[in-house]
N, C-alpha and C. Protein backbone atom coordinates (compact mmCIF):
# COMPACT_ATOMS: atom_id res chain seq x y z
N UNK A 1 0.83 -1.17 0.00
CA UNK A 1 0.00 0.00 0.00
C UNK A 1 0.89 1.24 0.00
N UNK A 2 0.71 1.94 -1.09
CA UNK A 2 1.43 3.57 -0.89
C UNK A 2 0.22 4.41 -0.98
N UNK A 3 0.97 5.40 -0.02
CA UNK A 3 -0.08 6.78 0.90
C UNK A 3 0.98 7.70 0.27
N UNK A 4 -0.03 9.21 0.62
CA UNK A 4 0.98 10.06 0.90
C UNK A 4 0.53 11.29 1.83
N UNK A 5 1.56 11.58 2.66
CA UNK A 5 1.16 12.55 3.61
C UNK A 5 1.42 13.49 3.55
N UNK A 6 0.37 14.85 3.97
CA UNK A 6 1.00 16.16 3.43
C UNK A 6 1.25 16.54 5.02
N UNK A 7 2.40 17.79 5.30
CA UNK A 7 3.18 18.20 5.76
C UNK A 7 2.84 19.97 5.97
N UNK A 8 1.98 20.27 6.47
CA UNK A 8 1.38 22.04 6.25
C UNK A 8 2.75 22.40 7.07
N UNK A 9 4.10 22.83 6.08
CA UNK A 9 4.85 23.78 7.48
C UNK A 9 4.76 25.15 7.29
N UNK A 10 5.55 25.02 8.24
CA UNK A 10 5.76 26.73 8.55
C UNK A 10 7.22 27.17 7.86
N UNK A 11 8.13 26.30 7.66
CA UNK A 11 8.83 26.75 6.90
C UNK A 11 10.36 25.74 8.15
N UNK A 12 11.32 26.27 8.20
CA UNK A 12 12.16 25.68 8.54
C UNK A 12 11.48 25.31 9.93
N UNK A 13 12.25 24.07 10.63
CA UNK A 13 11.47 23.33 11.65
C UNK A 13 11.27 21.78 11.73
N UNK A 14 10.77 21.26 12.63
CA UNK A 14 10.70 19.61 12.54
C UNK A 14 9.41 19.15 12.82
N UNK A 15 8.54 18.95 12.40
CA UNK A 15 7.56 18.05 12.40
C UNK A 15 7.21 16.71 12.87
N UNK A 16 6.24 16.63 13.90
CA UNK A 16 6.08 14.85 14.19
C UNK A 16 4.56 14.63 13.44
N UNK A 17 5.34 13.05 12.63
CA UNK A 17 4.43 12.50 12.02
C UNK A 17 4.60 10.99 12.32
N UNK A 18 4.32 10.81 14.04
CA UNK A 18 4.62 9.33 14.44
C UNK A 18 3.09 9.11 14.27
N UNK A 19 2.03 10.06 14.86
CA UNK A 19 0.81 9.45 14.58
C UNK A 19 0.28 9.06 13.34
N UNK A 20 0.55 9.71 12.60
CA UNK A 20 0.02 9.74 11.07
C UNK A 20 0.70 8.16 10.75
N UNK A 21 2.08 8.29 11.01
CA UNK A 21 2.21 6.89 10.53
C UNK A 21 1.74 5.59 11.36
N UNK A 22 1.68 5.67 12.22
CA UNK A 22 0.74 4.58 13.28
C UNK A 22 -0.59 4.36 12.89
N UNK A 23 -1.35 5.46 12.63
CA UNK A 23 -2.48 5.12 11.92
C UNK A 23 -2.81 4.43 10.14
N UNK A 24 -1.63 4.90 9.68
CA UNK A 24 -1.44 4.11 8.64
C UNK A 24 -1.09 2.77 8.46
N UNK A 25 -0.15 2.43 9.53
CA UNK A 25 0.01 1.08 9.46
C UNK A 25 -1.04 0.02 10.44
N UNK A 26 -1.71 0.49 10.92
CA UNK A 26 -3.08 -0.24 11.33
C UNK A 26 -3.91 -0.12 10.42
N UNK A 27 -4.16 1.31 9.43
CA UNK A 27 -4.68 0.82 8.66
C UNK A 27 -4.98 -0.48 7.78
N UNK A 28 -3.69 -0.97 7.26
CA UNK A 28 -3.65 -2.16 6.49
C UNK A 28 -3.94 -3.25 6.99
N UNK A 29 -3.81 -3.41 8.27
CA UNK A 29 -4.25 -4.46 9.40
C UNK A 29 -3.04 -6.02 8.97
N UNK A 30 -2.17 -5.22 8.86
CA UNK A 30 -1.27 -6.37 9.01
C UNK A 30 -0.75 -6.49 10.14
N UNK A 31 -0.26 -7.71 10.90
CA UNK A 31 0.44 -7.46 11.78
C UNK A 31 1.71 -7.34 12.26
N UNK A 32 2.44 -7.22 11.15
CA UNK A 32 4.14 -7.09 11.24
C UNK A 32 4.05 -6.99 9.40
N UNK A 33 6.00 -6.28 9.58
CA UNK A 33 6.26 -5.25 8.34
C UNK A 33 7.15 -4.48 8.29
N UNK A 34 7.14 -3.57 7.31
CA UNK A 34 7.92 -2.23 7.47
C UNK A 34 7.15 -1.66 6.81
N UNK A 35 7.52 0.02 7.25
CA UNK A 35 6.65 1.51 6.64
C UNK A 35 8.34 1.85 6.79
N UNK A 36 7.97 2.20 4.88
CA UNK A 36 8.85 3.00 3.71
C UNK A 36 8.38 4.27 4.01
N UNK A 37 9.39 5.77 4.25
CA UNK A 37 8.70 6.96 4.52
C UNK A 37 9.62 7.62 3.40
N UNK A 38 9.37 8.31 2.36
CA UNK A 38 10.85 8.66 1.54
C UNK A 38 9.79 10.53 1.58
N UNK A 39 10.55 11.54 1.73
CA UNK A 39 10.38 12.72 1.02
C UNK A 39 11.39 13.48 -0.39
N UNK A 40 10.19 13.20 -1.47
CA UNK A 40 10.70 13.79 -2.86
C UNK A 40 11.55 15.35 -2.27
N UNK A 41 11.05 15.79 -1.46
CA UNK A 41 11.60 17.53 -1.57
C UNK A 41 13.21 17.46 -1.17
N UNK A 42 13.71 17.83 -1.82
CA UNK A 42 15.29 18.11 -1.92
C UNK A 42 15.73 19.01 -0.37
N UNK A 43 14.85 19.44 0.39
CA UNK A 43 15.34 20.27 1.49
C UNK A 43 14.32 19.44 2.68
N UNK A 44 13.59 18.63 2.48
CA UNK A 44 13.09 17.76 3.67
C UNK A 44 13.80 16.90 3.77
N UNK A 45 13.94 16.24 5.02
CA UNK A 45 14.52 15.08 5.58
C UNK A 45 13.85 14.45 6.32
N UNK A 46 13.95 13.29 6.87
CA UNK A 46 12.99 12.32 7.37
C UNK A 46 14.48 11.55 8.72
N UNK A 47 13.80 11.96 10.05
CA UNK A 47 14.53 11.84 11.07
C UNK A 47 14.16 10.76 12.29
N UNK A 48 14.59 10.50 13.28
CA UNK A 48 14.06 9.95 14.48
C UNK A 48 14.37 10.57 15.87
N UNK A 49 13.65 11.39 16.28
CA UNK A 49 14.10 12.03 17.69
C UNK A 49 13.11 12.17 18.58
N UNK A 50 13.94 12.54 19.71
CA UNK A 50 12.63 13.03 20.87
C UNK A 50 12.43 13.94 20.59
N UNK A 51 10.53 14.28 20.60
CA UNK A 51 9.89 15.28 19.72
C UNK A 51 9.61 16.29 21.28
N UNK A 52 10.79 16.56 21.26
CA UNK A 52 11.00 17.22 22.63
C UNK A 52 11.53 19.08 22.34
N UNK A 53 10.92 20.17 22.61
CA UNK A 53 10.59 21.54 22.43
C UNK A 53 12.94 21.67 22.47
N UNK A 54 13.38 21.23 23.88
CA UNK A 54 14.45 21.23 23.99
C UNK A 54 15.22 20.75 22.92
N UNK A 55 14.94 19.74 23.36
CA UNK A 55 16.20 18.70 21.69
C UNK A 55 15.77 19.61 20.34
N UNK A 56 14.49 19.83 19.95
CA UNK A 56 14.41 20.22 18.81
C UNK A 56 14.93 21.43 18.61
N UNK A 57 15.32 22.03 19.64
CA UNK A 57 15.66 23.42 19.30
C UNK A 57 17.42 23.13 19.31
N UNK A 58 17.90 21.99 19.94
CA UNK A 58 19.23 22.28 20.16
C UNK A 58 19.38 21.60 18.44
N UNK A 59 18.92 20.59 17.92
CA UNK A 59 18.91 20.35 16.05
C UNK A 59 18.55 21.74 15.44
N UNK A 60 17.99 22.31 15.79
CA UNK A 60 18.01 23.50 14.51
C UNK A 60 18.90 24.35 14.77
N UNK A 61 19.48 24.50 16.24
CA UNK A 61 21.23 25.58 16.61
C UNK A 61 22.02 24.79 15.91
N UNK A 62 22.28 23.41 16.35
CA UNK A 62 23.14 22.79 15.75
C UNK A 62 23.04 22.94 13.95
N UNK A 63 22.37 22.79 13.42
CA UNK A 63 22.56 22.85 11.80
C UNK A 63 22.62 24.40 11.42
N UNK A 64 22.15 25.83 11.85
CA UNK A 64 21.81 26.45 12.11
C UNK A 64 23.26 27.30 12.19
N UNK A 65 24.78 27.07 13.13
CA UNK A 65 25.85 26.45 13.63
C UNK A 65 27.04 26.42 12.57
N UNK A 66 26.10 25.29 11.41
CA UNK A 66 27.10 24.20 10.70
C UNK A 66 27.47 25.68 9.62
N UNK A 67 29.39 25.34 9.08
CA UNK A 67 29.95 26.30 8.49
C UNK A 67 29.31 26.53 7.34
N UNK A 68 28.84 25.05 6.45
CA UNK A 68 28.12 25.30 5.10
C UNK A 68 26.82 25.70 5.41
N UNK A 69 26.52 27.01 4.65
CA UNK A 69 25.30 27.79 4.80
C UNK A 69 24.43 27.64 3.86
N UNK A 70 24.64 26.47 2.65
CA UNK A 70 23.81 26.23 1.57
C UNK A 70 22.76 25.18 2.01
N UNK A 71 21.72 25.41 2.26
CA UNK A 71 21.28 24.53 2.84
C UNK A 71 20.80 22.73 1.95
N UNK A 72 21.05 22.71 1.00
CA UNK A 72 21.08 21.65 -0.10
C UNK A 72 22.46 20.85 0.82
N UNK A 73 23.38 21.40 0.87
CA UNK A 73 24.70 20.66 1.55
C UNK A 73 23.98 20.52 3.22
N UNK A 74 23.49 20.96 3.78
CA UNK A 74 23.17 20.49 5.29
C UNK A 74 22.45 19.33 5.00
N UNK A 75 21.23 19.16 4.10
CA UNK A 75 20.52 18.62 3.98
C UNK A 75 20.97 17.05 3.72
N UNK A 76 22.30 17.07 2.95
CA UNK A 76 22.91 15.92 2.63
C UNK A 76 23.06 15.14 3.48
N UNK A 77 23.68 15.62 4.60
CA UNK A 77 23.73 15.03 5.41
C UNK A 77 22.66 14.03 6.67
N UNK A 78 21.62 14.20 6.27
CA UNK A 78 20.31 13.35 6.79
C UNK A 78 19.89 13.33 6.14
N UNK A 79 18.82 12.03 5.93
CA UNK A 79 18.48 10.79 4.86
C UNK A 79 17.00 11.03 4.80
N UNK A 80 17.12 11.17 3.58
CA UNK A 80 15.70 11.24 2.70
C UNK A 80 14.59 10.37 3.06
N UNK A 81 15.07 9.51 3.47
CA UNK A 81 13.83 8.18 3.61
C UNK A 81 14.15 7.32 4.79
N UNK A 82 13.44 6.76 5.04
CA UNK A 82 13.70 6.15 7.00
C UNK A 82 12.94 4.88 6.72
N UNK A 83 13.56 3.54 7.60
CA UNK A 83 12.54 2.70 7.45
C UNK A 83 12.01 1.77 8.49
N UNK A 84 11.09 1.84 8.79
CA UNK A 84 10.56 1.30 10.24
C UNK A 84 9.98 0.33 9.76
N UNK A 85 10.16 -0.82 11.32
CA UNK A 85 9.56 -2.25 11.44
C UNK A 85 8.44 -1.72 12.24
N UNK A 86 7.45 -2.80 11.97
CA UNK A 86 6.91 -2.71 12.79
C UNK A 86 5.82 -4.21 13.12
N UNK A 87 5.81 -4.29 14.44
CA UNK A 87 4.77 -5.68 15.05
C UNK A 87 4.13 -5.51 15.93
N UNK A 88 2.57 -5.40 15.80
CA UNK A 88 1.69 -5.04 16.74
C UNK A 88 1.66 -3.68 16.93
N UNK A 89 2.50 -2.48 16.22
CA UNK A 89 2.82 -1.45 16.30
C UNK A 89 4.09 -1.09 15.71
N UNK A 90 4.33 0.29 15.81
CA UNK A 90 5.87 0.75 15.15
C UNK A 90 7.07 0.29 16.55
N UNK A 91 8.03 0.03 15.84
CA UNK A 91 9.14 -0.43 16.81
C UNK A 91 10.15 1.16 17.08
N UNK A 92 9.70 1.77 17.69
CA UNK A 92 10.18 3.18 18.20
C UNK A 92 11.07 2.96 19.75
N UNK A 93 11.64 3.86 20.25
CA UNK A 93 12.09 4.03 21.32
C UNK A 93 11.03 4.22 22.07
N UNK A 94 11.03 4.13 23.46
CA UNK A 94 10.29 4.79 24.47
C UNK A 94 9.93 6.41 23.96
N UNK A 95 10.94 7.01 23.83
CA UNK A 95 10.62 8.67 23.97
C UNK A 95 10.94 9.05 22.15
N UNK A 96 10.85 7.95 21.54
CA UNK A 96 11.39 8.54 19.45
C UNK A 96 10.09 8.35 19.06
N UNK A 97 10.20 9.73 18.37
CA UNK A 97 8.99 9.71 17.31
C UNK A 97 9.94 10.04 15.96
N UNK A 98 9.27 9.69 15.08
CA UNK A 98 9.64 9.83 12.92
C UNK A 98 8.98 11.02 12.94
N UNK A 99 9.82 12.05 12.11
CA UNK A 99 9.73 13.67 11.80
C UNK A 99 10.07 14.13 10.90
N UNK A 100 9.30 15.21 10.66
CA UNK A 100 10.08 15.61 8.93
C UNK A 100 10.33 16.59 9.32
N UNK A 101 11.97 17.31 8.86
CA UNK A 101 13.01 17.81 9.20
C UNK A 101 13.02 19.01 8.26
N UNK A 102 12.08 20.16 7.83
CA UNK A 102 12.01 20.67 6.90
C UNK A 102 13.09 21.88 6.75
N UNK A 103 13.89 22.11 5.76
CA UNK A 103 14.73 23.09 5.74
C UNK A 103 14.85 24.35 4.93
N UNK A 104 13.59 24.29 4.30
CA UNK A 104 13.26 25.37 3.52
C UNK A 104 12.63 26.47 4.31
N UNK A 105 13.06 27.85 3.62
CA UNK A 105 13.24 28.80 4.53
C UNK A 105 11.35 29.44 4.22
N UNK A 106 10.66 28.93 3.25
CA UNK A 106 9.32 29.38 3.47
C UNK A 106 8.31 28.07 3.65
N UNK A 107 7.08 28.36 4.19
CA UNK A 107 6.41 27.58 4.14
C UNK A 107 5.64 27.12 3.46
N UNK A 108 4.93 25.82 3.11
CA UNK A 108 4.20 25.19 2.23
C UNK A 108 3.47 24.08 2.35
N UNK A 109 2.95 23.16 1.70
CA UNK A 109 2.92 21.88 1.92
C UNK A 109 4.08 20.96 1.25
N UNK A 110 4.07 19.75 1.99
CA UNK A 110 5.30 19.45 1.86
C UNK A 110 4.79 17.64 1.82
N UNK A 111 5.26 16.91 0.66
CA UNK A 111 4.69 15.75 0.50
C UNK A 111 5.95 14.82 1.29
N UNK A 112 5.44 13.40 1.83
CA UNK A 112 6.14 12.78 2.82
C UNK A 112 5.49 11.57 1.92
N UNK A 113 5.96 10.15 0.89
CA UNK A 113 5.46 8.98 0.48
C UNK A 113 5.99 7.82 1.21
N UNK A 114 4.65 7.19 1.46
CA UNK A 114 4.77 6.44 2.33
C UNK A 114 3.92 4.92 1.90
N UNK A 115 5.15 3.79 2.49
CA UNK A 115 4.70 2.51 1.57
C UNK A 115 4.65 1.05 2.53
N UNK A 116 3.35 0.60 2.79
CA UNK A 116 3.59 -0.57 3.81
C UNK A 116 3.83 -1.85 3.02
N UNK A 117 4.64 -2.24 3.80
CA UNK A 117 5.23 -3.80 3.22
C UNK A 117 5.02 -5.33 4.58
N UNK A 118 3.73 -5.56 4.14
CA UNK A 118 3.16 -6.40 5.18
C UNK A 118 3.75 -8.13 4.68
């Protein structure tokens, strides 16, 4: 099954989309798998963190920080697409949620494709 999720940002920032994908993969009602998350946009990234006000702010000093100011080169450096197991649910940390890592400096919608493999 491929979905796709839209992303309303605000423009640079991180996004949690652990629910969206939890509900997708119950959707299919399988019970074990993986969810494929890939974003086409050349300045989104697809991450795993604590969707925590703190941490998220110390990721956007930190890149924010980094000497290359092009943001196409920051971007390189975290991965387009992420891929989670999952059984009976997503196999996350206690405190990790999946986020889209947006690095474009205006806001938009922002497509996130997403593919269960039951």
């Amino acid at each position: 099954m491929i979905a796709e999720l839209i992303v309303r940002s605000r423009g640079r920032g991180v996004y949690d989309l652990t629910e969206r994908v939890k509900r997708l993969v119950k959707s299919v009602e399988a019970r074990r798998g993986v969810v494929l998350l890939y974003s086409p946009d050349p300045l989104c990234r697809l991450i795993t963190i604590e969707y925590d006000a703190d941490l998220v702010n110390d990721l956007l000093t930190l890149i924010g920080s980094m000497k290359a100011k092009n943001p196409y080169v920051v971007a390189s450096i975290f991965p387009p697409s992420v891929l989670l197991p999952f059984e009976d649910g997503l196999f996350l940390g206690a405190f990790q949620q999946v986020c889209l890592l947006d690095l474009n400096e205006e806001g938009g919608e922002r497509r996130v494709v997403a593919e269960v493999l039951a």
